[in-house]
Protein backbone atom coordinates (compact mmCIF):
# COMPACT_ATOMS: atom_id res chain seq x y z
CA UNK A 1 133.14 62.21 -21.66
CA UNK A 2 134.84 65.67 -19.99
CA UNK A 3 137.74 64.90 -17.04
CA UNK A 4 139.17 67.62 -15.89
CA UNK A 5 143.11 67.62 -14.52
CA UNK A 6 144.93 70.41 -12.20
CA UNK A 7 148.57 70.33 -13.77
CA UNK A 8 151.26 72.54 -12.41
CA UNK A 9 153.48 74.16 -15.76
CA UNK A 10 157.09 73.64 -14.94
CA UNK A 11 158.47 74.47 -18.41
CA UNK A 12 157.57 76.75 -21.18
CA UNK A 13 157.45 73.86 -23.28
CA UNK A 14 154.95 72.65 -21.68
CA UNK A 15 152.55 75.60 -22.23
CA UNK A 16 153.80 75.57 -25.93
CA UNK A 17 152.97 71.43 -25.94
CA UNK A 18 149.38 72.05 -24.48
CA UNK A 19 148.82 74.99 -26.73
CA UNK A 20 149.12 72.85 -29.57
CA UNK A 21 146.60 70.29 -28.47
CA UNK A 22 144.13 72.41 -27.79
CA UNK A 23 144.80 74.07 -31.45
CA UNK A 24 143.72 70.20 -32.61
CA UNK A 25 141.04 70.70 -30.47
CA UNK A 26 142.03 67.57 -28.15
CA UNK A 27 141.55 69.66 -25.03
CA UNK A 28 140.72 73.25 -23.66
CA UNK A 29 143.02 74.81 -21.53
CA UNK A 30 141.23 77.05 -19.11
CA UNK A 31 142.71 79.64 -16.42
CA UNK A 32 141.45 79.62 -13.22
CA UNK A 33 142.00 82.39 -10.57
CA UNK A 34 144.68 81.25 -7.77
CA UNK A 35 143.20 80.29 -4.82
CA UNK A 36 144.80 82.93 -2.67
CA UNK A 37 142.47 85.73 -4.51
CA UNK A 38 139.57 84.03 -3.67
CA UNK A 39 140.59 84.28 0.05
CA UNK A 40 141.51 87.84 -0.08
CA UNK A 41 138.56 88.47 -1.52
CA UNK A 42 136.31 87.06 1.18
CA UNK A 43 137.91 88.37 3.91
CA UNK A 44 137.45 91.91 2.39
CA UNK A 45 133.74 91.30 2.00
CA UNK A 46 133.27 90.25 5.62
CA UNK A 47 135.38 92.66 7.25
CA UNK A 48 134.54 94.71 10.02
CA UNK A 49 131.13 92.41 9.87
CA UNK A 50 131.92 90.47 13.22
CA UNK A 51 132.89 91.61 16.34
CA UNK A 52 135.03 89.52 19.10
């Protein structure tokens, strides 16, 4: 069974803490890109596509 969670780091400990677990193999700690690229990207693809 794979859940996935969004969790916000607050402490460095933290990071060190989820590290370790996914050393033991208990989870996988993936990086996403922030949500404010993805934007930024899209507007520079459509640019200058529409008029007003």
């Amino acid at each position: 069974m794979l859940q996935s969670v969004v969790i916000d780091i607050i402490n460095q400990k933290a990071l060190k803490l989820l590290q370790d677990l996914e050393l033991l193999q208990l989870i996988r700690v993936r990086k996403e890109k922030a949500q404010d690229a993805v934007l930024t990207d899209w507007i520079a693809k459509y640019k200058g596509a529409m008029t007003k």
